[in-house]
C-alpha atoms as a PDB file:
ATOM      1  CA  UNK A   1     109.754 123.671  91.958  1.00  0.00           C
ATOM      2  CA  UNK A   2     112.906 125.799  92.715  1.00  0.00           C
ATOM      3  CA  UNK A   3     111.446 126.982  95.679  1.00  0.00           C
ATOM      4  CA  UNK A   4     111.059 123.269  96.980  1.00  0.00           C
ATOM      5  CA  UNK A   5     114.505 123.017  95.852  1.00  0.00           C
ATOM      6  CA  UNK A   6     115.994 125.869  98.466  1.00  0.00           C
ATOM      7  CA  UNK A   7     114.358 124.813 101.036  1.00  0.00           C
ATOM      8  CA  UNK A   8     116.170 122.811 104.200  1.00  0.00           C
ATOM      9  CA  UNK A   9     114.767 118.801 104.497  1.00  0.00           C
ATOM     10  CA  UNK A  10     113.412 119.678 107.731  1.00  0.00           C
ATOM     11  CA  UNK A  11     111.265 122.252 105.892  1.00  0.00           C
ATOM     12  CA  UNK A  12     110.571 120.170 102.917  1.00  0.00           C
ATOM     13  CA  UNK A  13     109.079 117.834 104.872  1.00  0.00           C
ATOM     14  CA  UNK A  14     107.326 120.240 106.951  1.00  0.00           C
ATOM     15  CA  UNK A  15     105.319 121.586 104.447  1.00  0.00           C
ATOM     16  CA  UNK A  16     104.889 118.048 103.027  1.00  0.00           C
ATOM     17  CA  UNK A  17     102.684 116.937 106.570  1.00  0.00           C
ATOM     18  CA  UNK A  18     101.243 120.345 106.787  1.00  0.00           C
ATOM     19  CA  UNK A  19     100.154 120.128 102.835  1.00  0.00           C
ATOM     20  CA  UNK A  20      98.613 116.373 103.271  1.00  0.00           C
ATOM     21  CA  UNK A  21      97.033 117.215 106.576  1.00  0.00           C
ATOM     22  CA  UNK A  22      94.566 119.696 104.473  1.00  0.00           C
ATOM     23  CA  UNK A  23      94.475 117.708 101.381  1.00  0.00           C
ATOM     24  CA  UNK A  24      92.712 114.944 103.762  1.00  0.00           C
ATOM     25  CA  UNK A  25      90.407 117.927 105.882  1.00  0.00           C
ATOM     26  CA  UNK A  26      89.195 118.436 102.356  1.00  0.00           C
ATOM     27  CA  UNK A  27      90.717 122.136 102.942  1.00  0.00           C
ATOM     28  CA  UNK A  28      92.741 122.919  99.945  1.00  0.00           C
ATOM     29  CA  UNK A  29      92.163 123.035  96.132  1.00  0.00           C
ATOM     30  CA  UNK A  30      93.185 120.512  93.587  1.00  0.00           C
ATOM     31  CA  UNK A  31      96.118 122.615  92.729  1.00  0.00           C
ATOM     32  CA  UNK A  32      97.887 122.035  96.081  1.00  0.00           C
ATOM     33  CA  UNK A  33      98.334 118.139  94.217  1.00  0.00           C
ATOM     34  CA  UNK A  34     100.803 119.969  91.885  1.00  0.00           C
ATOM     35  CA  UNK A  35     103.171 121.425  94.937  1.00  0.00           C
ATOM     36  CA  UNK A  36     102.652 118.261  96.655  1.00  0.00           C
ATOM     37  CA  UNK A  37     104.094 116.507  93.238  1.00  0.00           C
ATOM     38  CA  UNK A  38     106.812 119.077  93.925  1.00  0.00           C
ATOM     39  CA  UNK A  39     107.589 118.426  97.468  1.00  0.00           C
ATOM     40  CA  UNK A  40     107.720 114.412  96.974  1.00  0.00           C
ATOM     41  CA  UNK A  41     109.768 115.194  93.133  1.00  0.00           C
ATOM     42  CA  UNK A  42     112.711 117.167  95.211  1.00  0.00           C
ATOM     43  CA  UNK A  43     112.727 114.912  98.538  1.00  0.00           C
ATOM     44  CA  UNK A  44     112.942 112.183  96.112  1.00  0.00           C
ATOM     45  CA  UNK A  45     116.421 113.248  94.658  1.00  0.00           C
ATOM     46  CA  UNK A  46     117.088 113.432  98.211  1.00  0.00           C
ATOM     47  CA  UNK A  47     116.837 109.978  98.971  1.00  0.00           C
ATOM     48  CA  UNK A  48     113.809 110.692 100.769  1.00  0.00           C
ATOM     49  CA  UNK A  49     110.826 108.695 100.500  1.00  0.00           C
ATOM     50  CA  UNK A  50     107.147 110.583 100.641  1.00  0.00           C
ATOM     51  CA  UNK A  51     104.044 108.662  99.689  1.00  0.00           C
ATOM     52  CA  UNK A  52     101.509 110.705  97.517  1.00  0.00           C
ATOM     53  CA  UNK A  53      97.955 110.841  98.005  1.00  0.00           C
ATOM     54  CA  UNK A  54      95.774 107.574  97.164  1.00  0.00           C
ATOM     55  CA  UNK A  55      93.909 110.034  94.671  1.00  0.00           C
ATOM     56  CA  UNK A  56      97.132 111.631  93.330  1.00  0.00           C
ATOM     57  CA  UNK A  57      96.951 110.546  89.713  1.00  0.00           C
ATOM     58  CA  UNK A  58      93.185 111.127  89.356  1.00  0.00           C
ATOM     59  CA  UNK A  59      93.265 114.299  90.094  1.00  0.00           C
ATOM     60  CA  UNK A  60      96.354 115.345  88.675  1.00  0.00           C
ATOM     61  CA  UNK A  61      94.595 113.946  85.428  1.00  0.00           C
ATOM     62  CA  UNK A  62      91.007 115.398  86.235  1.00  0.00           C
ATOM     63  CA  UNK A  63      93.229 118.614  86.510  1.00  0.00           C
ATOM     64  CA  UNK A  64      95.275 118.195  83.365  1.00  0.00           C
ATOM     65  CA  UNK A  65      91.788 117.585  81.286  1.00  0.00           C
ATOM     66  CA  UNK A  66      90.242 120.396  82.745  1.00  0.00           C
ATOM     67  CA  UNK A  67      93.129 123.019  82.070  1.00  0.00           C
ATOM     68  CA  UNK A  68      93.459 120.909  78.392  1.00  0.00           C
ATOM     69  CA  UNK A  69      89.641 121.716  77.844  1.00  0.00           C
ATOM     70  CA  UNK A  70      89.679 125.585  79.276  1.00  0.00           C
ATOM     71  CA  UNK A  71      92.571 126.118  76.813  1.00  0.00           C
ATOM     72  CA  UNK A  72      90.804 124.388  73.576  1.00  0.00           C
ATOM     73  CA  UNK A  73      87.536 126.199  73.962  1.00  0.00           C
END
């Protein structure tokens, strides 16, 4: 997250659009919804609003179980 944090808002946002824009081509892995968690966390103490995904929290969950399961077995 520190690198979100250096970046310039113009940036920030930047990769924000550029990030969505694949996660809705279907493009990039479930791990991108982590740094896009990120980006909206540190525009958010900003004062700048960024909507998440409509299938944020599922995968961010499906993801959490899955590293929770790799690391019990």
């Amino acid at each position: 997250m520190e690198f979100y944090e250096k970046l310039p808002t113009d940036l920030l946002v930047a990769f924000y659009y550029e990030i969505m824009k694949n996660i809705e081509k279907g493009i990039l892995t479930k791990n991108m919804y982590v740094e896009i968690g990120f980006i909206i966390s540190v525009a958010s103490q900003r004062g700048i609003e960024l909507s998440k995904p409509s299938d944020f929290e599922q995968i961010l969950f499906e993801k959490s179980f899955g590293d929770f399961v790799q690391v019990s077995q």
